[in-house]
N, C-alpha and C. Protein backbone atom coordinates (compact mmCIF):
# COMPACT_ATOMS: atom_id res chain seq x y z
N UNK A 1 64.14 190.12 114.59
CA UNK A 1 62.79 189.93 114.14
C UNK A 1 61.81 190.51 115.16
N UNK A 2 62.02 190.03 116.46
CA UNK A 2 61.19 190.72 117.41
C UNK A 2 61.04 192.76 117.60
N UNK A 3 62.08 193.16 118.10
CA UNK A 3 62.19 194.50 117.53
C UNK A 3 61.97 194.94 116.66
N UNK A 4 62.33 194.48 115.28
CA UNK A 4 61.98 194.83 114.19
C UNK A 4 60.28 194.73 113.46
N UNK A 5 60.08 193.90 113.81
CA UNK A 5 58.68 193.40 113.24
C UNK A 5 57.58 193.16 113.91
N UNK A 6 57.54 193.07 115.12
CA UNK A 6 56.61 192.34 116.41
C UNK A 6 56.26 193.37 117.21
N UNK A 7 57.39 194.03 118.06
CA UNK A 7 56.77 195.43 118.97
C UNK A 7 56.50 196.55 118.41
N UNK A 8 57.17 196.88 117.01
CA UNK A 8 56.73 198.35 116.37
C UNK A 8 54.96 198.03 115.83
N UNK A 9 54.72 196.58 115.70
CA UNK A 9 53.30 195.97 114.93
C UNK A 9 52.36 195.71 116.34
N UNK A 10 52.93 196.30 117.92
CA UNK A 10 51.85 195.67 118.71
C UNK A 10 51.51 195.00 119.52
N UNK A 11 52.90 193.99 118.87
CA UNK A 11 52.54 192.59 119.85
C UNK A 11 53.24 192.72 121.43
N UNK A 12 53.00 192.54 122.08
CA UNK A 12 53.34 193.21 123.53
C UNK A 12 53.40 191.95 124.65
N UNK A 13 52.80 190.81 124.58
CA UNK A 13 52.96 189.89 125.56
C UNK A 13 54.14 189.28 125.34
N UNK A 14 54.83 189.75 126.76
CA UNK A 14 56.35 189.03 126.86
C UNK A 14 55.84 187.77 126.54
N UNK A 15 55.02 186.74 126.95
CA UNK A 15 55.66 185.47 126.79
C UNK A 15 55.61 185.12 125.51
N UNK A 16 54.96 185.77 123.96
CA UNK A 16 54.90 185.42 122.88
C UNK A 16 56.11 185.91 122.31
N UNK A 17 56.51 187.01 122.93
CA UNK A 17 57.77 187.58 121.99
C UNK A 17 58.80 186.82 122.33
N UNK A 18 58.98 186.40 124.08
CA UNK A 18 60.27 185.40 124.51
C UNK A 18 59.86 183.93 123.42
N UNK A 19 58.69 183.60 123.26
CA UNK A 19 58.87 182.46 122.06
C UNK A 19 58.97 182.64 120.85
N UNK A 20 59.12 183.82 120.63
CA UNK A 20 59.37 184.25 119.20
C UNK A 20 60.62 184.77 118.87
N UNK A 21 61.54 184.71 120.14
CA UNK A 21 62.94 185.21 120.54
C UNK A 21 63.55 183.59 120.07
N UNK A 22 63.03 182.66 121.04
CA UNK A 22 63.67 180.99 121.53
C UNK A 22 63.49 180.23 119.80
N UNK A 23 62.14 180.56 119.40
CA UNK A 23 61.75 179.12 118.76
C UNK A 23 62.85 179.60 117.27
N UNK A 24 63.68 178.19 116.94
CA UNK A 24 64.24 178.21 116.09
C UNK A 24 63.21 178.14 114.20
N UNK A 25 63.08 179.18 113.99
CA UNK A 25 62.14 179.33 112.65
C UNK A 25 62.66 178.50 111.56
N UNK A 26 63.73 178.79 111.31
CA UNK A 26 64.85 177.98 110.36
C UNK A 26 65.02 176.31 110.36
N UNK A 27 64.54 176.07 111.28
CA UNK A 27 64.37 174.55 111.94
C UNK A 27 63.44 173.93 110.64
N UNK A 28 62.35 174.63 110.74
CA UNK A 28 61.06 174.50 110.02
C UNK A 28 61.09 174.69 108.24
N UNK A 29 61.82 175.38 107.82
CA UNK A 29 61.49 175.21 106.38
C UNK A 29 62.98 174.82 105.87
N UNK A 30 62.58 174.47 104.48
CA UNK A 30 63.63 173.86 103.43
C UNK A 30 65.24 174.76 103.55
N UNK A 31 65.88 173.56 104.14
CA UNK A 31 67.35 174.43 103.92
C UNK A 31 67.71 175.35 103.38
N UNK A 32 67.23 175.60 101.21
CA UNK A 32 67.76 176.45 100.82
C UNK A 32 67.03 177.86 101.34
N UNK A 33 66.19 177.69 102.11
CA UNK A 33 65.16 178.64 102.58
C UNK A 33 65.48 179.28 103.83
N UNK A 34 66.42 178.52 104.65
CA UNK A 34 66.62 179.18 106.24
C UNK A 34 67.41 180.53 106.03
N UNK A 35 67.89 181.36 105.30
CA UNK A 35 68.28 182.31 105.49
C UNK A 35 67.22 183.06 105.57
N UNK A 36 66.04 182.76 104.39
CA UNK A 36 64.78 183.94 104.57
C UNK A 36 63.60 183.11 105.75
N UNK A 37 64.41 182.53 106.91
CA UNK A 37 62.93 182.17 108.19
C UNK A 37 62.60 182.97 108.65
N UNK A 38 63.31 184.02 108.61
CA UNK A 38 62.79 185.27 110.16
C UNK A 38 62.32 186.56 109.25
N UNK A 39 62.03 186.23 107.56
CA UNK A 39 61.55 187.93 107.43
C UNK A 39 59.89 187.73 107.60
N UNK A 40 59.56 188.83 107.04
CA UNK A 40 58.15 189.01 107.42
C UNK A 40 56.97 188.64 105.92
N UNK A 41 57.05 187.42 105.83
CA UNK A 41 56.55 186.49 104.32
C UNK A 41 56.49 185.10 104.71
N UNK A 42 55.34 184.39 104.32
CA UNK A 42 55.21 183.03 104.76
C UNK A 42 56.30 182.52 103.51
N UNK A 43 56.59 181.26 104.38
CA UNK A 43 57.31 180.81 103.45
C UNK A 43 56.53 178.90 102.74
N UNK A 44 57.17 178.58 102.25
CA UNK A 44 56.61 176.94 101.85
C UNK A 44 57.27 176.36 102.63
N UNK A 45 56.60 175.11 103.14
CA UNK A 45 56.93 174.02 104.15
C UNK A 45 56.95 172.54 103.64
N UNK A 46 56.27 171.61 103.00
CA UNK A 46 55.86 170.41 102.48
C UNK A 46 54.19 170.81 102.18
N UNK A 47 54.11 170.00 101.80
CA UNK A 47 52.68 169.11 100.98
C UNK A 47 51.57 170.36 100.75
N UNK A 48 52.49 171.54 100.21
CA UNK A 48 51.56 172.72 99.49
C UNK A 48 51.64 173.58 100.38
N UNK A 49 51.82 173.38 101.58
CA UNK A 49 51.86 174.06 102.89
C UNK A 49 52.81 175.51 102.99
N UNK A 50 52.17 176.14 104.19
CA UNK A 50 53.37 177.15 104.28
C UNK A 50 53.14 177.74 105.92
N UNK A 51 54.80 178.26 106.23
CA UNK A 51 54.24 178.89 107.38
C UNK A 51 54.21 180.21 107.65
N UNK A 52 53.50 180.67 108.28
CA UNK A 52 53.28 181.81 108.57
C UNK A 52 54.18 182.78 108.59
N UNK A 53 53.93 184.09 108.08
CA UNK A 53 54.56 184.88 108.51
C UNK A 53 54.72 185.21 110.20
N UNK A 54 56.19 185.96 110.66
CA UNK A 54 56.30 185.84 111.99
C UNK A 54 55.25 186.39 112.75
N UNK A 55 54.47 187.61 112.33
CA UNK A 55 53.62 188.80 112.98
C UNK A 55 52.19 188.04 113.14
N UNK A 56 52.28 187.16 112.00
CA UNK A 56 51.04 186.27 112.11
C UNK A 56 51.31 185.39 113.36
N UNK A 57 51.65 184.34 113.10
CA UNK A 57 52.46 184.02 114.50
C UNK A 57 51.92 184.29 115.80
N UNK A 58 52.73 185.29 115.45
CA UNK A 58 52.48 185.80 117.56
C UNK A 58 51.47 186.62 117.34
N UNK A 59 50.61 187.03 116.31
CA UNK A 59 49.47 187.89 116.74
C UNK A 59 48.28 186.84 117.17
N UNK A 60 48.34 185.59 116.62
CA UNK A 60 46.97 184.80 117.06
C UNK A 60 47.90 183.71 118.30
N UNK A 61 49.39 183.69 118.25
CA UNK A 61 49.47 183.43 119.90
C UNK A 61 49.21 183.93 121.20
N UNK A 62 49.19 185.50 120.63
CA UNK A 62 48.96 186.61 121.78
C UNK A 62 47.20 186.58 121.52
N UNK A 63 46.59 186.13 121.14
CA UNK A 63 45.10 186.39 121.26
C UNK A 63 44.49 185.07 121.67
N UNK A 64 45.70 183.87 121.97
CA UNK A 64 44.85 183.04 122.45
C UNK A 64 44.98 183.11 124.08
């Protein structure tokens, strides 16, 4: 995900990409869903919710 989607898009601060390396994505949404955690599409979470796509992610982690 990082190579693929994150440095060709920009994102450049090691410490967002090493947490975008660590943090388990799949953790976070509906079982039948953890195969698609790491592409580049928010997915649904609970109560209407969804999370972010990954690039989203680390682009407003790297800008804070």
């Amino acid at each position: 995900m990082v190579q693929e989607q994150l440095i060709p898009r920009g994102i450049s601060d090691e410490r967002v990409l090493e947490a975008m390396r660590t943090v388990p994505r799949h953790h976070f949404v509906d079982h039948a869903l953890q195969s698609r955690a790491y592409g580049d599409f928010p997915l649904p979470i609970s109560s209407g919710q969804t999370i972010s796509q990954p690039y989203i992610v680390a682009c407003m982690s790297e800008a804070l």
